[in-house]
PDB file of N, CA and C in Angstrom:
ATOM      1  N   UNK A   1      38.288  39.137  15.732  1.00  0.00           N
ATOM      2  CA  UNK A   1      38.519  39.678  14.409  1.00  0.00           C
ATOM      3  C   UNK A   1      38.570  38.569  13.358  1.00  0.00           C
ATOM      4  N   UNK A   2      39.352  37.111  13.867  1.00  0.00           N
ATOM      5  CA  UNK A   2      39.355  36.186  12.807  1.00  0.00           C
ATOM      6  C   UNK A   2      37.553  35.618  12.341  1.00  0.00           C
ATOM      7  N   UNK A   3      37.186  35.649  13.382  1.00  0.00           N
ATOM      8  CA  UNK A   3      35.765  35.250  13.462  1.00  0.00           C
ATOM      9  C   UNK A   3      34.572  36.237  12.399  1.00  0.00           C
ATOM     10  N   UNK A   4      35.093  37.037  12.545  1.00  0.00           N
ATOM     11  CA  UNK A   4      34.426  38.413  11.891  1.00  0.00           C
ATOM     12  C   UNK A   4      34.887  38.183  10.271  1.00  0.00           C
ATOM     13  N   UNK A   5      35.815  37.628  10.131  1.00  0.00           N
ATOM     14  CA  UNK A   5      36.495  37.287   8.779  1.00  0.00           C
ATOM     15  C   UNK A   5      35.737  36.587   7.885  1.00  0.00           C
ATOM     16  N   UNK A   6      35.926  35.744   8.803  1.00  0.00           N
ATOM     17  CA  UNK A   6      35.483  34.137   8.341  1.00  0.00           C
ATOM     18  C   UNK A   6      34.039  34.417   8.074  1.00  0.00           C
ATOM     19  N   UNK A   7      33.203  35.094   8.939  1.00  0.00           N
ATOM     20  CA  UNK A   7      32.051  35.149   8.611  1.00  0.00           C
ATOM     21  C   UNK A   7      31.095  36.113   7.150  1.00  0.00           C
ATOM     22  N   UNK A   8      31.963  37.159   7.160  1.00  0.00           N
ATOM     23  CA  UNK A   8      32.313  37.963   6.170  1.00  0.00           C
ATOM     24  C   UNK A   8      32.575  37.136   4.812  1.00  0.00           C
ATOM     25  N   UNK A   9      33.738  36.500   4.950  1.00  0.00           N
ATOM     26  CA  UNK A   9      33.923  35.766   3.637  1.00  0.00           C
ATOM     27  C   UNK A   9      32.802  34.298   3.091  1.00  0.00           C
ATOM     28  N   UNK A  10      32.044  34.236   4.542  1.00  0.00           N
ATOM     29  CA  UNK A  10      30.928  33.231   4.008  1.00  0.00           C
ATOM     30  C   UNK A  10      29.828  34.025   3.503  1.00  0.00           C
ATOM     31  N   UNK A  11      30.003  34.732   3.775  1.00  0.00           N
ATOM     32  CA  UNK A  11      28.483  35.697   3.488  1.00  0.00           C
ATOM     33  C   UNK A  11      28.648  36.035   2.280  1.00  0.00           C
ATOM     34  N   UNK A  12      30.212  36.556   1.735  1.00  0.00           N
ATOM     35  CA  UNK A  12      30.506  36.906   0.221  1.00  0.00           C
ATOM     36  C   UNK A  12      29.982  36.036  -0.734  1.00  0.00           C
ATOM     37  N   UNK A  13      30.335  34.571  -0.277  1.00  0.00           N
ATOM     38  CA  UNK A  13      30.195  33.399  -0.989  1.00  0.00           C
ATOM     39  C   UNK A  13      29.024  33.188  -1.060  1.00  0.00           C
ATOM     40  N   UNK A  14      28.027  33.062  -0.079  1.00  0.00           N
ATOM     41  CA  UNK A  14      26.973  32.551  -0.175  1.00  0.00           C
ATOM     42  C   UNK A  14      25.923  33.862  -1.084  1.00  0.00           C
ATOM     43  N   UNK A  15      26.406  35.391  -1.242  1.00  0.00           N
ATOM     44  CA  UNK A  15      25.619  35.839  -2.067  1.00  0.00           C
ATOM     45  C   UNK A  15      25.951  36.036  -3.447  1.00  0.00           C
ATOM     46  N   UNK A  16      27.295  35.109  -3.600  1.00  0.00           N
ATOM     47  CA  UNK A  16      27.654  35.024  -4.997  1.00  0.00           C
ATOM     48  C   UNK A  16      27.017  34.228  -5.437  1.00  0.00           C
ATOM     49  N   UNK A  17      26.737  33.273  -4.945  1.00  0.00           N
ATOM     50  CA  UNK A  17      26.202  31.818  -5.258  1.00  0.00           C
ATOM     51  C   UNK A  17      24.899  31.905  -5.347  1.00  0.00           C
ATOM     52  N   UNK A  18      24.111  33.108  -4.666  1.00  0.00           N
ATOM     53  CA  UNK A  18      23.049  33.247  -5.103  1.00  0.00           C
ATOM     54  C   UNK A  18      22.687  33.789  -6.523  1.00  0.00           C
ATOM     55  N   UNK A  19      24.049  34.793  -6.388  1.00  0.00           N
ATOM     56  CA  UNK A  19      23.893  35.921  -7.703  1.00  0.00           C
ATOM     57  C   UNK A  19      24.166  34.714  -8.811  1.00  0.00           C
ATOM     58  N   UNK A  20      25.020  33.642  -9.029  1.00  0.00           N
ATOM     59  CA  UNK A  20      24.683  33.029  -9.854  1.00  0.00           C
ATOM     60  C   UNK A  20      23.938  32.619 -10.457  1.00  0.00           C
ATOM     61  N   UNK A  21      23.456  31.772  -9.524  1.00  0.00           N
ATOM     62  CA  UNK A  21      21.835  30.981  -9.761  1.00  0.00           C
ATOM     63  C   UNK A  21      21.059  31.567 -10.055  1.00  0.00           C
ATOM     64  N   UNK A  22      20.602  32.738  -9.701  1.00  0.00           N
ATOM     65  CA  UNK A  22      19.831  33.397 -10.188  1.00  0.00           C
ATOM     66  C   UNK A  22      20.049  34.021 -11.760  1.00  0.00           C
ATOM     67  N   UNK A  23      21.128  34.732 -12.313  1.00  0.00           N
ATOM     68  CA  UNK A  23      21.670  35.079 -13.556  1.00  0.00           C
ATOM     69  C   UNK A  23      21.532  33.614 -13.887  1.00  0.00           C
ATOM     70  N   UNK A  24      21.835  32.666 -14.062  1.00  0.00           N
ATOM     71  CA  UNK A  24      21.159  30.890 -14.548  1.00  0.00           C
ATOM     72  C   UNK A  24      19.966  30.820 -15.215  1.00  0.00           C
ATOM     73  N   UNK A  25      18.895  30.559 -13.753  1.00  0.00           N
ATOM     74  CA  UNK A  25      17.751  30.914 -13.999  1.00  0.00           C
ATOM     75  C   UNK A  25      17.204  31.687 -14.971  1.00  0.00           C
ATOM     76  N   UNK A  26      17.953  32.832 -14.833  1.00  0.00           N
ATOM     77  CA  UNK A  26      17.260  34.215 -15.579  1.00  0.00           C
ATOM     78  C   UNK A  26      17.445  33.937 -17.109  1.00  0.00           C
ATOM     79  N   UNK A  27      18.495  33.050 -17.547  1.00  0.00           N
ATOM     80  CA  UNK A  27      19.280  33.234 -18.598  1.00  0.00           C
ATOM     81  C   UNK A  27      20.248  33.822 -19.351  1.00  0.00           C
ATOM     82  N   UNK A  28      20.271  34.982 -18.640  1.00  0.00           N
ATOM     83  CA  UNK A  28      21.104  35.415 -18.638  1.00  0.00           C
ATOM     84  C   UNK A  28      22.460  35.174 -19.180  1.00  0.00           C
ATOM     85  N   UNK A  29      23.339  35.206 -19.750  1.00  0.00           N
ATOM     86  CA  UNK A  29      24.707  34.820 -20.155  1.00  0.00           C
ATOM     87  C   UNK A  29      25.871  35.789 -20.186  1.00  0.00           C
ATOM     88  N   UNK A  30      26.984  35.288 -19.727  1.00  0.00           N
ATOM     89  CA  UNK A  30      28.122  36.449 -19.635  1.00  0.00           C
ATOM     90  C   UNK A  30      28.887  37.104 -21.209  1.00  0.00           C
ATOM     91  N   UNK A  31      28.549  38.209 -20.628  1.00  0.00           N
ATOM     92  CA  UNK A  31      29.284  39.151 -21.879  1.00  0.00           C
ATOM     93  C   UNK A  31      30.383  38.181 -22.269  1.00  0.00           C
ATOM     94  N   UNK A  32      30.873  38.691 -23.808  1.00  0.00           N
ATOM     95  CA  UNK A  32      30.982  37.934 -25.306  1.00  0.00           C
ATOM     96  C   UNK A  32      32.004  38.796 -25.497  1.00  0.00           C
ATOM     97  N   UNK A  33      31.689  39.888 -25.664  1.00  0.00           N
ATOM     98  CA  UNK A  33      32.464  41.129 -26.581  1.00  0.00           C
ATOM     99  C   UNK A  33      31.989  42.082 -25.580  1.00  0.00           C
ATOM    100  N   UNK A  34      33.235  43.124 -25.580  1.00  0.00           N
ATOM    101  CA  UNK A  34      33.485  43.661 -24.977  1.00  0.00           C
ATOM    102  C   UNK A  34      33.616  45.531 -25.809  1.00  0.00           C
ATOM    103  N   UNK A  35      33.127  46.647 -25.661  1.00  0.00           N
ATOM    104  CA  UNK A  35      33.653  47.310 -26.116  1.00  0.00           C
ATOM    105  C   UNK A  35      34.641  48.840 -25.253  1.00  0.00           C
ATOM    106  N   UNK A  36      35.429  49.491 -25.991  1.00  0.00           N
ATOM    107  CA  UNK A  36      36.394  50.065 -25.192  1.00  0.00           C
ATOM    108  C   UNK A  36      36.050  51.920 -25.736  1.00  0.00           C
ATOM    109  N   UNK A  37      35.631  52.602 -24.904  1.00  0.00           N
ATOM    110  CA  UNK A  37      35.694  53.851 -25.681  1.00  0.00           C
ATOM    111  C   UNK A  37      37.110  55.071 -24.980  1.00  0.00           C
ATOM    112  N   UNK A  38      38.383  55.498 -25.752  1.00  0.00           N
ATOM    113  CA  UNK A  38      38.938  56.310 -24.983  1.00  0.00           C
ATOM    114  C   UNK A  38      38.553  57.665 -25.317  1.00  0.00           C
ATOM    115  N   UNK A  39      38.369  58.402 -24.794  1.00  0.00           N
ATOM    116  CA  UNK A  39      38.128  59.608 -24.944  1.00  0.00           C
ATOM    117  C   UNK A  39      39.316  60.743 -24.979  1.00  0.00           C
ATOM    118  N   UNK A  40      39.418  61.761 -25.615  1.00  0.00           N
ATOM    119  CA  UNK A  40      40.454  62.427 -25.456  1.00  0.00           C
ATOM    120  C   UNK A  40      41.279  62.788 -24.623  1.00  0.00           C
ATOM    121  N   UNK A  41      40.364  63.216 -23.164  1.00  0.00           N
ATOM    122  CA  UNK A  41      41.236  63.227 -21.979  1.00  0.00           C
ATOM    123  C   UNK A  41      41.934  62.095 -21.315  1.00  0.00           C
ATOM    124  N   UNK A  42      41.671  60.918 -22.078  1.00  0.00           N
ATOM    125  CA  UNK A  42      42.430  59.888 -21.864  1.00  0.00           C
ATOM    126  C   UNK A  42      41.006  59.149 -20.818  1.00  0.00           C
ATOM    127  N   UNK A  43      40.454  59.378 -20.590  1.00  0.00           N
ATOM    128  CA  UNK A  43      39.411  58.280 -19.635  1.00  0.00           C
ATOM    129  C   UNK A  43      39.391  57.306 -20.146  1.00  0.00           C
ATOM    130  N   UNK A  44      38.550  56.212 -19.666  1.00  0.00           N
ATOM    131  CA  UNK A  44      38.513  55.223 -20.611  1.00  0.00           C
ATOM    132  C   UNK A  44      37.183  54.735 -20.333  1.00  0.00           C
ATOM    133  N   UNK A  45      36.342  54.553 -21.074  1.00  0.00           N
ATOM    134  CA  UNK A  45      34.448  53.624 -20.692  1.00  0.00           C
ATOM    135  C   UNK A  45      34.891  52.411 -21.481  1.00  0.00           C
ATOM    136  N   UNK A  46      34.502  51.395 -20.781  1.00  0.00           N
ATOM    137  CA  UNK A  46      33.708  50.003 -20.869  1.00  0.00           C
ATOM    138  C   UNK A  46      32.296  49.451 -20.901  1.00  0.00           C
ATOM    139  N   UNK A  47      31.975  48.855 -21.845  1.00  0.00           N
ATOM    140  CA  UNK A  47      30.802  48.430 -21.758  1.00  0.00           C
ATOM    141  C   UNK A  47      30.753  46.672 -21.671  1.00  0.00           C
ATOM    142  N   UNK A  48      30.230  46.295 -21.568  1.00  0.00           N
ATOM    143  CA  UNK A  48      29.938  44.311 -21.386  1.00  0.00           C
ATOM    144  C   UNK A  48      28.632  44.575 -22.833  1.00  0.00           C
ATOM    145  N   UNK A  49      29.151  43.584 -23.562  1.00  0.00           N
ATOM    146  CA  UNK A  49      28.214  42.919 -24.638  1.00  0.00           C
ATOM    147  C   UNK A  49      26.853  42.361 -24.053  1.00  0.00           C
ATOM    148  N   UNK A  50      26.479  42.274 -23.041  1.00  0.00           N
ATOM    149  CA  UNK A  50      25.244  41.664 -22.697  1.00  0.00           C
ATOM    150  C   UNK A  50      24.152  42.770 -21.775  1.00  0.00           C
ATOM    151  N   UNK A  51      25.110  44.423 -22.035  1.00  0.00           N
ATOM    152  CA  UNK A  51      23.984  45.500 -21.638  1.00  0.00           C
ATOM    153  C   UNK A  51      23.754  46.146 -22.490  1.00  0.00           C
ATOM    154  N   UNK A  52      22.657  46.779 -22.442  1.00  0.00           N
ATOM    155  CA  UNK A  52      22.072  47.897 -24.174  1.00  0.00           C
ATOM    156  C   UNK A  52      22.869  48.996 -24.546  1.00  0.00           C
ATOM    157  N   UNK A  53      24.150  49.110 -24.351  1.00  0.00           N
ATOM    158  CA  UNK A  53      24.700  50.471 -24.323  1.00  0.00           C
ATOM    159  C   UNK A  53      25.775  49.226 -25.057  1.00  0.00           C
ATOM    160  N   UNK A  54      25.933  48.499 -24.560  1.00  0.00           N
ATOM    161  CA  UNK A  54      27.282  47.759 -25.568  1.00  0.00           C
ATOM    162  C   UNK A  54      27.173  46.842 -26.756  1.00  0.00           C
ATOM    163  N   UNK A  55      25.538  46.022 -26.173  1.00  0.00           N
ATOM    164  CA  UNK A  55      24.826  45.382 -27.335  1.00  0.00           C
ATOM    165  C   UNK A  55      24.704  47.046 -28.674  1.00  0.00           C
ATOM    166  N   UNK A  56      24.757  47.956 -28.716  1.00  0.00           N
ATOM    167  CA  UNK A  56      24.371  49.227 -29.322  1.00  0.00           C
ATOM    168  C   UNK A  56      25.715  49.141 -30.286  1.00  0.00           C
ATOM    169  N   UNK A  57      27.281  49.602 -28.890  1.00  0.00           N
ATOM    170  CA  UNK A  57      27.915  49.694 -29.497  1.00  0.00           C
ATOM    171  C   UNK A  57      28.956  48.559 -30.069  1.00  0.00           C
ATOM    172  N   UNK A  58      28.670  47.714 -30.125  1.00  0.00           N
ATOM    173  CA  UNK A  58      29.200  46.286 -29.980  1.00  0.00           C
ATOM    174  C   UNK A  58      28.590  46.239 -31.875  1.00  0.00           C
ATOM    175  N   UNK A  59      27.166  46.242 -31.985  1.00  0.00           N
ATOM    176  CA  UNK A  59      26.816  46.246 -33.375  1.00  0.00           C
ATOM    177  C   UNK A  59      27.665  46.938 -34.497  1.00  0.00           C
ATOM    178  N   UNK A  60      27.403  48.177 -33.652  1.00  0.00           N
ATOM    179  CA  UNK A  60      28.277  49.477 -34.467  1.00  0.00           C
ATOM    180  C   UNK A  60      29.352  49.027 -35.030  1.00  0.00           C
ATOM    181  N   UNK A  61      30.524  48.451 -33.827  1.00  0.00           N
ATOM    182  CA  UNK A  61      31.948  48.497 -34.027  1.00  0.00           C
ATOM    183  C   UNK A  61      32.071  47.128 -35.184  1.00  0.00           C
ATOM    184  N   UNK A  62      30.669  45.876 -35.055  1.00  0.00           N
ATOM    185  CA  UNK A  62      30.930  45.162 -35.918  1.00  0.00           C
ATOM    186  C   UNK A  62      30.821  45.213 -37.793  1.00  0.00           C
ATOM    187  N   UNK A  63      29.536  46.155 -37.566  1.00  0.00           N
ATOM    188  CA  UNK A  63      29.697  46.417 -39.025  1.00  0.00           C
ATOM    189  C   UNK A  63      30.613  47.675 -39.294  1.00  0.00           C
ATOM    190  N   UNK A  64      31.065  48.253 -38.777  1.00  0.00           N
ATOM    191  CA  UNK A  64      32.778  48.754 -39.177  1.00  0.00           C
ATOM    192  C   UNK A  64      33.661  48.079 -39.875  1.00  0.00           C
ATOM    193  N   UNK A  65      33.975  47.048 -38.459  1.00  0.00           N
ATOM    194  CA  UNK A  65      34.896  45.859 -38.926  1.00  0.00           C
ATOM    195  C   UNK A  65      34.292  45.568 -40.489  1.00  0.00           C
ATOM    196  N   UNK A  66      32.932  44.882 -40.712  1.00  0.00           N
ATOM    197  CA  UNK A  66      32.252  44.282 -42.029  1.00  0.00           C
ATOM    198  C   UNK A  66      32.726  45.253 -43.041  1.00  0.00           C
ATOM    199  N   UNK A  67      33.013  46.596 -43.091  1.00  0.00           N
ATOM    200  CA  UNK A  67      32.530  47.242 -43.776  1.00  0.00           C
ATOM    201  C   UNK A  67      33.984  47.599 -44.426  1.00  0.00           C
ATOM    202  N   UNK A  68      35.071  47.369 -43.821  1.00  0.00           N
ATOM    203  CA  UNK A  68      36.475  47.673 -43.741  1.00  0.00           C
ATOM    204  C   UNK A  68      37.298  49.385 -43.682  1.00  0.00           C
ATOM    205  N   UNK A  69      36.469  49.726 -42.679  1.00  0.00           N
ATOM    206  CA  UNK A  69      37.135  50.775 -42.424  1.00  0.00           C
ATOM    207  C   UNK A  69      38.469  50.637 -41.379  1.00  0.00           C
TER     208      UNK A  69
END
C-alpha cells in the first residue's frame, strides 16, 4: 500500500510538471482577476480571468467600477 502511494504521488507530480510546461510553452498565464457571481438561491459561479466567460465578465464588472455605479 505504501508503495502504491509513493507511486501515485510521483505520477501526480510528474503530470503537474508536465501541465506546467506546457501552459509555459503555450503562454498561457494564470488568471489576474477573478470574477464571483451569487445567485439568489445562494449558489455561487466562479470564473478565472484568463477564460472567455470571465475575460467577458471581468470587462463588464470593470467598466462598472469606471463608470461608478
Amino acid at each position: 500500500m505504501k508503495k502504491l502511494m509513493r507511486r501515485l504521488v510521483l505520477l501526480g507530480a510528474i503530470a503537474g510538471g508536465i501541465y506546467a510546461v506546457r501552459s509555459y510553452l503555450r503562454g498561457e498565464t494564470a488568471a489576474t482577476e477573478s470574477v464571483q457571481m451569487v445567485f439568489d438561491d445562494g449558489s455561487i459561479r466562479s470564473l478565472a480571468s484568463n477564460t472567455a466567460e470571465g475575460r467577458e465578465f471581468a470587462d463588464i464588472a470593470r467598466r462598472i467600477v469606471e463608470i461608478g455605479l
